[in-house]
C-alpha atoms as a PDB file:
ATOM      1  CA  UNK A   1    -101.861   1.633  21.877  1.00  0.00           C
ATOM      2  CA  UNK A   2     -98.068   1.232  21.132  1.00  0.00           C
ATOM      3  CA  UNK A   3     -96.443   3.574  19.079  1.00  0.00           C
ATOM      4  CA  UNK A   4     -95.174   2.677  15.957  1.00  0.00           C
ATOM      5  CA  UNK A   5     -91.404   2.651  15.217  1.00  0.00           C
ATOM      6  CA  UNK A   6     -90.296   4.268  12.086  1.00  0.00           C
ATOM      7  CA  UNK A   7     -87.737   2.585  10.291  1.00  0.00           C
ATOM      8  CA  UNK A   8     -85.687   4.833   7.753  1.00  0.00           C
ATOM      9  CA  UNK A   9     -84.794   2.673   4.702  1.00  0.00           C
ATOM     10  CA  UNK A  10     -81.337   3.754   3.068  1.00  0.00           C
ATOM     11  CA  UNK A  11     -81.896   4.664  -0.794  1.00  0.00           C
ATOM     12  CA  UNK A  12     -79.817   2.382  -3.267  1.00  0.00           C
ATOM     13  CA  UNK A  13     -77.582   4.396  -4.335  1.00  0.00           C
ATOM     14  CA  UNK A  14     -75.864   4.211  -8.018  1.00  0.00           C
ATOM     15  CA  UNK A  15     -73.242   7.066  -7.635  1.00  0.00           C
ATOM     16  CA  UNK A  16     -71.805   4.931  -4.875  1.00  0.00           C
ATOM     17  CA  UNK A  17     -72.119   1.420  -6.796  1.00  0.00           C
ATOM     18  CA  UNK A  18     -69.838   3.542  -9.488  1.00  0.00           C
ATOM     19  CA  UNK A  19     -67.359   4.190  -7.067  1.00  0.00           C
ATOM     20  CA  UNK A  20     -66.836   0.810  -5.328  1.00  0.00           C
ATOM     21  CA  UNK A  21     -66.188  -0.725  -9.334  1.00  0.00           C
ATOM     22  CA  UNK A  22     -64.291   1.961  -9.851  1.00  0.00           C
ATOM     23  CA  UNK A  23     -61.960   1.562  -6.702  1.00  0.00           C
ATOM     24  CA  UNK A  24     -61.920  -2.421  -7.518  1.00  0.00           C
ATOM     25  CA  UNK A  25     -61.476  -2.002 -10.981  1.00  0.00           C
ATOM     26  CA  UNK A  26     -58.417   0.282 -10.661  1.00  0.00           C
ATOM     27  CA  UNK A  27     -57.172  -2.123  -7.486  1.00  0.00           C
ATOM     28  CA  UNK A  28     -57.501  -5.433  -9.668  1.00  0.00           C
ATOM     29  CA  UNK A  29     -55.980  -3.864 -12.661  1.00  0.00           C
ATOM     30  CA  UNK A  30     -53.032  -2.165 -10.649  1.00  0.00           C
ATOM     31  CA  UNK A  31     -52.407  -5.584  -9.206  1.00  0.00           C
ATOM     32  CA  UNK A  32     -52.671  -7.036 -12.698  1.00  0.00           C
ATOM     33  CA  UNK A  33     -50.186  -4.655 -13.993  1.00  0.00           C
ATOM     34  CA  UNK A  34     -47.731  -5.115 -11.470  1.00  0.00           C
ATOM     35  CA  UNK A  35     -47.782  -9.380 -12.068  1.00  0.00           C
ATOM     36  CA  UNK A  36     -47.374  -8.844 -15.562  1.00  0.00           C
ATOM     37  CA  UNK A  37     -44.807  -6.258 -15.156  1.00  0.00           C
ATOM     38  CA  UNK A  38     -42.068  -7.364 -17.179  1.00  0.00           C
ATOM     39  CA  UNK A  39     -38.165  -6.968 -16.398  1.00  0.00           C
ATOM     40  CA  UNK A  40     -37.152  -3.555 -17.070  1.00  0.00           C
ATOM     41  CA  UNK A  41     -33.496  -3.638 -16.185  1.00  0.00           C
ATOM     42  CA  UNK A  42     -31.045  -6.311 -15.638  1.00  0.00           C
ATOM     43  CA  UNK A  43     -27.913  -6.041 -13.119  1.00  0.00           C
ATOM     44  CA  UNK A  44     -24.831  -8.239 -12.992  1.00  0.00           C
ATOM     45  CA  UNK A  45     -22.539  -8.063 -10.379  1.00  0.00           C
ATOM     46  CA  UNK A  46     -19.275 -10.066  -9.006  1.00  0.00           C
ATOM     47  CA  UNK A  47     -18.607 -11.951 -12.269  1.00  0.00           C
ATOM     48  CA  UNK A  48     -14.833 -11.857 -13.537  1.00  0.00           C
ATOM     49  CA  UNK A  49     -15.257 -14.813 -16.229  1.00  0.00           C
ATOM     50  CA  UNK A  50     -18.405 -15.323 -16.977  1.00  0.00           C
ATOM     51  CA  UNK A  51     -20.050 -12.906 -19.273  1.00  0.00           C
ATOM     52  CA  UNK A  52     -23.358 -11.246 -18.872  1.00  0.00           C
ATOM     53  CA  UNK A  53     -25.044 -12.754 -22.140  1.00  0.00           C
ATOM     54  CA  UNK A  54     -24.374 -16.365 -20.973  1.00  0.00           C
ATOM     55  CA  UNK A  55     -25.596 -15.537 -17.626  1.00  0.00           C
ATOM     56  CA  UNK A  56     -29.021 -13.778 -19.573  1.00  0.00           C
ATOM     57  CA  UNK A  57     -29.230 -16.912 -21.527  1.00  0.00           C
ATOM     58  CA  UNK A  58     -28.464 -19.706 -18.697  1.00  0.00           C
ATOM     59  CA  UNK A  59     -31.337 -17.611 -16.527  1.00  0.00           C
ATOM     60  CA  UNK A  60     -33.833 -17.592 -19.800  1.00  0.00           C
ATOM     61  CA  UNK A  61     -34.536 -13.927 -19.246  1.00  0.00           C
ATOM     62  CA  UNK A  62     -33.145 -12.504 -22.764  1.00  0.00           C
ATOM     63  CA  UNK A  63     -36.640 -12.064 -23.241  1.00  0.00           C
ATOM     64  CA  UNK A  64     -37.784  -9.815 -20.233  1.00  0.00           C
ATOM     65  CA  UNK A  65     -40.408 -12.214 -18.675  1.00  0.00           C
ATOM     66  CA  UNK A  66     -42.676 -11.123 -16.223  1.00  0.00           C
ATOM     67  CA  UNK A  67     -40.574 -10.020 -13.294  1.00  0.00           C
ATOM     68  CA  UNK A  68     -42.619 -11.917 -10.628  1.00  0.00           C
ATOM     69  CA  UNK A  69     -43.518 -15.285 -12.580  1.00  0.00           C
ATOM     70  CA  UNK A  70     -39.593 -15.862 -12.447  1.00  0.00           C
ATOM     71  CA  UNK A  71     -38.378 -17.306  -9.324  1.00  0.00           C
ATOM     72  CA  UNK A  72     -35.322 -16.612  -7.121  1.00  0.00           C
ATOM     73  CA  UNK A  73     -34.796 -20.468  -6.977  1.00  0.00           C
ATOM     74  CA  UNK A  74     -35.803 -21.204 -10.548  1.00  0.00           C
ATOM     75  CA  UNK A  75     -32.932 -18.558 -11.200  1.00  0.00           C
ATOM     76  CA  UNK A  76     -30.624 -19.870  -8.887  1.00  0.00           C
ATOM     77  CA  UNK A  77     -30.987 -23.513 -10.465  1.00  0.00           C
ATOM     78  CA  UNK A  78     -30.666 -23.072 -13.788  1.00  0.00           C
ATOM     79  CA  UNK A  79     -26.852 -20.773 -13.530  1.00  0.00           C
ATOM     80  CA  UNK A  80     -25.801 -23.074 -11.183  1.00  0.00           C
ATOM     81  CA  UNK A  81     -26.066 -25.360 -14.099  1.00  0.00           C
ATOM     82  CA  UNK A  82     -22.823 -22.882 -15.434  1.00  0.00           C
ATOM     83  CA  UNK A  83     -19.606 -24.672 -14.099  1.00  0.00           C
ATOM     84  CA  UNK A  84     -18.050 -21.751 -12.696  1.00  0.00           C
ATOM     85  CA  UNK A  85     -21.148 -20.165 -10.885  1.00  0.00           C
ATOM     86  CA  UNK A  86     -20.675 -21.374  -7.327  1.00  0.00           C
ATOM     87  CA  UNK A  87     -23.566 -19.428  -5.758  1.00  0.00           C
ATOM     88  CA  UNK A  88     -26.148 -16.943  -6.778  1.00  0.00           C
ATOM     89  CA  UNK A  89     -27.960 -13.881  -4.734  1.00  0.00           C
ATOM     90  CA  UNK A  90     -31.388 -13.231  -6.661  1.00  0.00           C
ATOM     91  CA  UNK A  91     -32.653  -9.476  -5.835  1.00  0.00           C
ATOM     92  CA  UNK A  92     -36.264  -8.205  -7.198  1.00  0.00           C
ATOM     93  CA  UNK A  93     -38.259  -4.979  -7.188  1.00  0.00           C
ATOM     94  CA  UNK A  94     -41.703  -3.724  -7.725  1.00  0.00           C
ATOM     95  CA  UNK A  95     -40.254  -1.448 -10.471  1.00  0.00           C
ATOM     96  CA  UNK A  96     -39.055  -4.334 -12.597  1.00  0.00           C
ATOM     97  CA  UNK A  97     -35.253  -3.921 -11.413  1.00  0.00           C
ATOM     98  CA  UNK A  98     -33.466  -7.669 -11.232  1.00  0.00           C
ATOM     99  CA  UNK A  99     -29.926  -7.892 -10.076  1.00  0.00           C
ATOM    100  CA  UNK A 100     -28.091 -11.403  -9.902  1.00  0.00           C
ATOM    101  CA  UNK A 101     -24.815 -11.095  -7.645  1.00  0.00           C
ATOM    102  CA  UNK A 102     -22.625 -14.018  -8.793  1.00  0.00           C
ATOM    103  CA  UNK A 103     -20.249 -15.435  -6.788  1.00  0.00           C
ATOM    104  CA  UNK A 104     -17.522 -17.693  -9.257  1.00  0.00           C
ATOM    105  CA  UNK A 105     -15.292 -20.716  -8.707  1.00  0.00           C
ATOM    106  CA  UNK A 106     -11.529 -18.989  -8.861  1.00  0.00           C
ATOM    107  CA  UNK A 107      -9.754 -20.922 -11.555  1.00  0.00           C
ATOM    108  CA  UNK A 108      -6.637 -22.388 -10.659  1.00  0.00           C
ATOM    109  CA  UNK A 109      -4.674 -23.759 -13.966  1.00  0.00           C
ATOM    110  CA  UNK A 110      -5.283 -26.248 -16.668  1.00  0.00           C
ATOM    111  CA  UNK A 111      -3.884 -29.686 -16.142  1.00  0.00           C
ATOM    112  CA  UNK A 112      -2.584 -31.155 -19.210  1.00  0.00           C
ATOM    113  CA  UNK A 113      -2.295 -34.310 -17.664  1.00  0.00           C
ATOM    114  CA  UNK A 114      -5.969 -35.084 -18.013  1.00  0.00           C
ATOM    115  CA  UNK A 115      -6.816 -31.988 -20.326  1.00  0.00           C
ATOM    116  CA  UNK A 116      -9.049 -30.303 -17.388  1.00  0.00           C
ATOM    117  CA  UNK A 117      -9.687 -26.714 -15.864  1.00  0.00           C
ATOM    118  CA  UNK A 118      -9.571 -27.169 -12.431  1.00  0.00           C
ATOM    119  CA  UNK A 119     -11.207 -24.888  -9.949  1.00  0.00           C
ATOM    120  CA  UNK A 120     -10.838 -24.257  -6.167  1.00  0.00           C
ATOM    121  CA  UNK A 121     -12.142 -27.167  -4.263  1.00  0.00           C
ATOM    122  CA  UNK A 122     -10.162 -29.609  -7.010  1.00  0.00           C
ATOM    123  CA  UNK A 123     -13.528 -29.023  -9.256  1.00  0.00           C
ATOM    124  CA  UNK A 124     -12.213 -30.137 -12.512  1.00  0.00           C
ATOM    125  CA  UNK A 125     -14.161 -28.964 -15.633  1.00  0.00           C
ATOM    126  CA  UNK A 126     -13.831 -29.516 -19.469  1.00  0.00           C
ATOM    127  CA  UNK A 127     -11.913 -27.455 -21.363  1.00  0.00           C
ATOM    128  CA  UNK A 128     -13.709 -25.586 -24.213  1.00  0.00           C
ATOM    129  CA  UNK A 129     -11.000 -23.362 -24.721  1.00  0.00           C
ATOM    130  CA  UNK A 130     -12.863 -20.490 -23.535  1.00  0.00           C
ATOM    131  CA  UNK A 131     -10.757 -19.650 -20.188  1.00  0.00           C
ATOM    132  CA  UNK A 132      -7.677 -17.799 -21.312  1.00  0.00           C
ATOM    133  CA  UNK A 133      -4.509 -16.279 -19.541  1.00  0.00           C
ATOM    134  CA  UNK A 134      -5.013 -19.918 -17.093  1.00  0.00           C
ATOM    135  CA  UNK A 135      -1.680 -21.117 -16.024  1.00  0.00           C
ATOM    136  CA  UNK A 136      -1.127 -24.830 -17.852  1.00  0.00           C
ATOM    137  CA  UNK A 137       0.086 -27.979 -14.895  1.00  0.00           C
ATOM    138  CA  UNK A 138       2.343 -29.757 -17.044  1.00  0.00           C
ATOM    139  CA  UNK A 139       3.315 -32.771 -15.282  1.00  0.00           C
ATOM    140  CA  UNK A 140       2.500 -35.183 -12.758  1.00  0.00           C
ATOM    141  CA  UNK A 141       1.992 -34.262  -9.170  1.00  0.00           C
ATOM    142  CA  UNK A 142       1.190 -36.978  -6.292  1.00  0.00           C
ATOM    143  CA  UNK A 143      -2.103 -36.702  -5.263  1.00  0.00           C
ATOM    144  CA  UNK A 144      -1.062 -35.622  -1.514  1.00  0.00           C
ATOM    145  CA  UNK A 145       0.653 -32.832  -2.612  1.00  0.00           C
ATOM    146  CA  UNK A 146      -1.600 -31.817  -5.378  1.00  0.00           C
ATOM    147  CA  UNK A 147      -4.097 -31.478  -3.136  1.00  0.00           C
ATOM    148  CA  UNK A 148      -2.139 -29.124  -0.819  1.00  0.00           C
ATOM    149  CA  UNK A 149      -1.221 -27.151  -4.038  1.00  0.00           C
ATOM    150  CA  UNK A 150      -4.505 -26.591  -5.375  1.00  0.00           C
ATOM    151  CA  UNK A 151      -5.259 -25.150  -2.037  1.00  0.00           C
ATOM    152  CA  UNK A 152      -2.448 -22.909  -1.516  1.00  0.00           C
ATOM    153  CA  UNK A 153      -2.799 -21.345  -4.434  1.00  0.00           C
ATOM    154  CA  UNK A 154      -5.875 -19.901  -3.336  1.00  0.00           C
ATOM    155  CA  UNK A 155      -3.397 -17.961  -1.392  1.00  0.00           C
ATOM    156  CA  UNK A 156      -2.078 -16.427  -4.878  1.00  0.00           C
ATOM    157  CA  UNK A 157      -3.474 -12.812  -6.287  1.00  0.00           C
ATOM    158  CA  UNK A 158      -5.865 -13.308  -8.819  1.00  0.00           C
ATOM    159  CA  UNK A 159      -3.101 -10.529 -11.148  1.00  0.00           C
ATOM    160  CA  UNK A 160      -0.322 -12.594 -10.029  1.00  0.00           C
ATOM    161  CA  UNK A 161      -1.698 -16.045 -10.642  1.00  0.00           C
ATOM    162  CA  UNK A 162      -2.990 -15.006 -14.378  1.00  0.00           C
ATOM    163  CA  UNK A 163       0.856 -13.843 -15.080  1.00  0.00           C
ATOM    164  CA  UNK A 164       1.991 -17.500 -14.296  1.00  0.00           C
ATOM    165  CA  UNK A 165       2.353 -19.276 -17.994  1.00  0.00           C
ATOM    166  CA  UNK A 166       3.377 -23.009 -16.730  1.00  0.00           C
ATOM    167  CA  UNK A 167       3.432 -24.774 -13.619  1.00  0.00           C
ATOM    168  CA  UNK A 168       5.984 -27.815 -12.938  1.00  0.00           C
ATOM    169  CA  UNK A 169       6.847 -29.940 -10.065  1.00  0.00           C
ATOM    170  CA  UNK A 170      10.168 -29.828  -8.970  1.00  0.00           C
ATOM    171  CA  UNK A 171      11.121 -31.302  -5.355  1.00  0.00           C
ATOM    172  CA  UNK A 172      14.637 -30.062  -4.698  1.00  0.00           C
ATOM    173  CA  UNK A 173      17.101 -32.222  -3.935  1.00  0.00           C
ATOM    174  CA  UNK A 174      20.395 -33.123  -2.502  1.00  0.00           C
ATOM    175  CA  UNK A 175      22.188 -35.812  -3.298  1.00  0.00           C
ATOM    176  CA  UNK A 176      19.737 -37.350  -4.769  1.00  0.00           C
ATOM    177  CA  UNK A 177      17.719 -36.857  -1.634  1.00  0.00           C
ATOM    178  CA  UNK A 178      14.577 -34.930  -1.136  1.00  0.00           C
ATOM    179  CA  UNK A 179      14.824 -31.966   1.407  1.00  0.00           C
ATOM    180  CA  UNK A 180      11.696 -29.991  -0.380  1.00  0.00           C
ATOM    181  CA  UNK A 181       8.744 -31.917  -1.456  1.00  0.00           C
ATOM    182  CA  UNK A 182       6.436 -28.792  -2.083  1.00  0.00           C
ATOM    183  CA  UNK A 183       8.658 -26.659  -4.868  1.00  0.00           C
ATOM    184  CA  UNK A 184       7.463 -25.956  -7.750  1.00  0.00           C
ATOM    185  CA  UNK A 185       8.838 -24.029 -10.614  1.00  0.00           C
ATOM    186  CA  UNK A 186       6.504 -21.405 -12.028  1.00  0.00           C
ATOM    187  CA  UNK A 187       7.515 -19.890 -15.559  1.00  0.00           C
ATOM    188  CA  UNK A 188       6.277 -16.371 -16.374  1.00  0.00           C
ATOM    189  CA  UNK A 189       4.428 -14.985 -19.309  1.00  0.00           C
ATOM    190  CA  UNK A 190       7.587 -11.940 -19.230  1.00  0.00           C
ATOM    191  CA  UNK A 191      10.175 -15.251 -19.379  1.00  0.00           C
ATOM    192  CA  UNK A 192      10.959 -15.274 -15.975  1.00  0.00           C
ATOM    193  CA  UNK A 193      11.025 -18.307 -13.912  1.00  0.00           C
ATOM    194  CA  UNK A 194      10.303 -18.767 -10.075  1.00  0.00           C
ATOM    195  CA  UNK A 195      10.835 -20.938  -7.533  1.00  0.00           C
ATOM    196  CA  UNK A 196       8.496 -21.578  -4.706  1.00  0.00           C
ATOM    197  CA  UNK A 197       6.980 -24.107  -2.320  1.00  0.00           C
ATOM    198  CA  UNK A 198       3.749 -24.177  -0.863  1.00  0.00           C
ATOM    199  CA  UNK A 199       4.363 -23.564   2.603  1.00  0.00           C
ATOM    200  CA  UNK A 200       5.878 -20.107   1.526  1.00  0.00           C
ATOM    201  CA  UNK A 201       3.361 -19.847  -1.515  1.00  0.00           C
ATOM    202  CA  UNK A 202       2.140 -16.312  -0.832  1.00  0.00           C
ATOM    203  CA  UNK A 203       5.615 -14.680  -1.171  1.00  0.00           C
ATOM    204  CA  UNK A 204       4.302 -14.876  -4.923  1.00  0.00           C
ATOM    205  CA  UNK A 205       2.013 -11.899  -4.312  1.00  0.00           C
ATOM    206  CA  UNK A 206       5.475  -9.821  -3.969  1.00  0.00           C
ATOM    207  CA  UNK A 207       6.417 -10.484  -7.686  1.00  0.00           C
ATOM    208  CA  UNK A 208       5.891  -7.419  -9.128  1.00  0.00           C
ATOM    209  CA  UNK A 209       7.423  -5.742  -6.276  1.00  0.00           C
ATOM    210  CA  UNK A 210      10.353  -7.744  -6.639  1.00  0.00           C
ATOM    211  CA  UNK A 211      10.742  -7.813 -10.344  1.00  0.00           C
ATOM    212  CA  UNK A 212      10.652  -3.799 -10.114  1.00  0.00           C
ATOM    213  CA  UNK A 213      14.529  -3.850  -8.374  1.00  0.00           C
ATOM    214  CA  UNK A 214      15.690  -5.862 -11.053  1.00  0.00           C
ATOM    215  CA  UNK A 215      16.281  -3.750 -14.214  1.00  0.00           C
ATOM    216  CA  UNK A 216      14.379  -5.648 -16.122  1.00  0.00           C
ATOM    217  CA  UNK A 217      17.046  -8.349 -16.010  1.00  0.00           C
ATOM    218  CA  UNK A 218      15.501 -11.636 -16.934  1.00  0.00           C
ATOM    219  CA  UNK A 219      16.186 -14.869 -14.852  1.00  0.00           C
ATOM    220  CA  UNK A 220      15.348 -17.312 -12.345  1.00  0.00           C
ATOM    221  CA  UNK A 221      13.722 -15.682  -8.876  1.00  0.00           C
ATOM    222  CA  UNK A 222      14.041 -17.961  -5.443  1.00  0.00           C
ATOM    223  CA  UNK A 223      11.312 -17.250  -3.833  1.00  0.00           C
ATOM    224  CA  UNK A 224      11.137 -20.377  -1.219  1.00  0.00           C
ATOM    225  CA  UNK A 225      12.536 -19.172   2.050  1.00  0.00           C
ATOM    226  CA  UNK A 226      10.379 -17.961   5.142  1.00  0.00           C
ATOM    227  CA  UNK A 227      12.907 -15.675   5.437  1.00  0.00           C
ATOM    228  CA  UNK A 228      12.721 -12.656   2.985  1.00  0.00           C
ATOM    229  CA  UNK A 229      16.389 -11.979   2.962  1.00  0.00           C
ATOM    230  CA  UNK A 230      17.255 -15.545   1.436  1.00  0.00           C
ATOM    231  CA  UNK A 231      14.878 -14.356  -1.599  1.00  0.00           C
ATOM    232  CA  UNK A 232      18.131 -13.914  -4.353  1.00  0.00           C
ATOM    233  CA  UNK A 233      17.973 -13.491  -8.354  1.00  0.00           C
ATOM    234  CA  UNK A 234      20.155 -15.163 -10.746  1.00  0.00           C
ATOM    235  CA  UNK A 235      20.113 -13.788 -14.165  1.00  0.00           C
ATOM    236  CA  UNK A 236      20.201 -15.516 -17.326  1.00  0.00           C
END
């Protein structure tokens, strides 16, 4: 006669039914949390212009949404929509930290020809009056040589370029014959005025070097020789 096999049957077990809800009750609701985890706090970085509320505003986070139903590329889109935001790096943490890092569009002056801000890249925006301290283009430029002047002055400081009041095309000339296309005479926001051309456009970054020999002597400054010992002041 075979033997018969005992089979041990396991006990339900309620304790244990407690625990596993327990564990996925704490699991969903931690995961819960965390989705509707709002933004706590809100970092800026690498704007110069544009000022944190209209970048708050533009993203549509004034509120403090959720901090993962916002997307990186919903974010990106809609302050690219600001004319001066030329790209956007979108940074996000579990503890509700957000930090945009803008990058901007360097202004370069306002050209009263056709009433425009125009940025690096010959970008030309409306003018709202909101940029101040932007030097002011006041007359006509050909278009081959405007374009190599709104690239040079790329070349130009960011302090230096903002003390630049008015910018105005001046070829030199001799005889009545052109021997300088590219000069241009800048006029200061202290009264000064410069000369320059584009091919020697970053001597401008030596103004305030410059101007500090002087003596506070007000005048016209030559700045367009490749050659720093043809740079002479004449005084008013």
């Amino acid at each position: 006669m075979a033997a018969t096999k005992k089979v041990k049957v396991k006990k339900f077990s309620f304790k244990r039914l407690i625990i596993l809800l327990l564990v996925l009750y704490i699991l969903v609701y931690s995961l819960y949390y965390i989705f509707k985890m709002p933004i706590k706090n809100i970092y800026i970085k690498g704007t110069n212009l544009i000022t944190d509320n209209e970048i708050i505003n533009a993203a549509e986070i004034k509120d403090y949404p959720s901090i993962f139903k916002i997307t990186s590329r919903s974010i990106k889109k809609k302050l690219k929509k600001i004319p001066l935001v030329k790209d956007v790096k979108v940074k996000k943490n579990i503890f509700g930290k957000l930090t945009l890092e803008i990058d901007e569009y360097k202004i370069l002056f306002y050209n009263l020809n056709n009433k425009k801000i125009v940025l690096e890249g010959n970008i030309e925006i409306e003018d709202n009056n909101i940029y101040k301290g932007v030097p002011t283009l006041i007359n006509y430029v050909p278009d081959h040589i405007y374009k190599k002047l709104t690239k040079a002055i790329l070349k130009i400081d960011d302090d230096v370029l903002s003390s630049i009041s008015e910018i105005e095309y001046s070829p030199s000339k001799s005889n009545e014959e052109v021997i300088d296309e590219t000069r241009f005479i800048l006029r200061m926001n202290d009264t000064n005025t410069v000369y320059a051309n584009l091919i020697n456009i970053k001597n401008l970054n030596h103004y305030e070097e410059i101007y500090s020999t002087l003596n506070n002597q007000k005048g016209s400054l030559y700045l367009d020789s490749s050659n720093e010992e043809n740079f002479y002041f004449q005084s008013y």
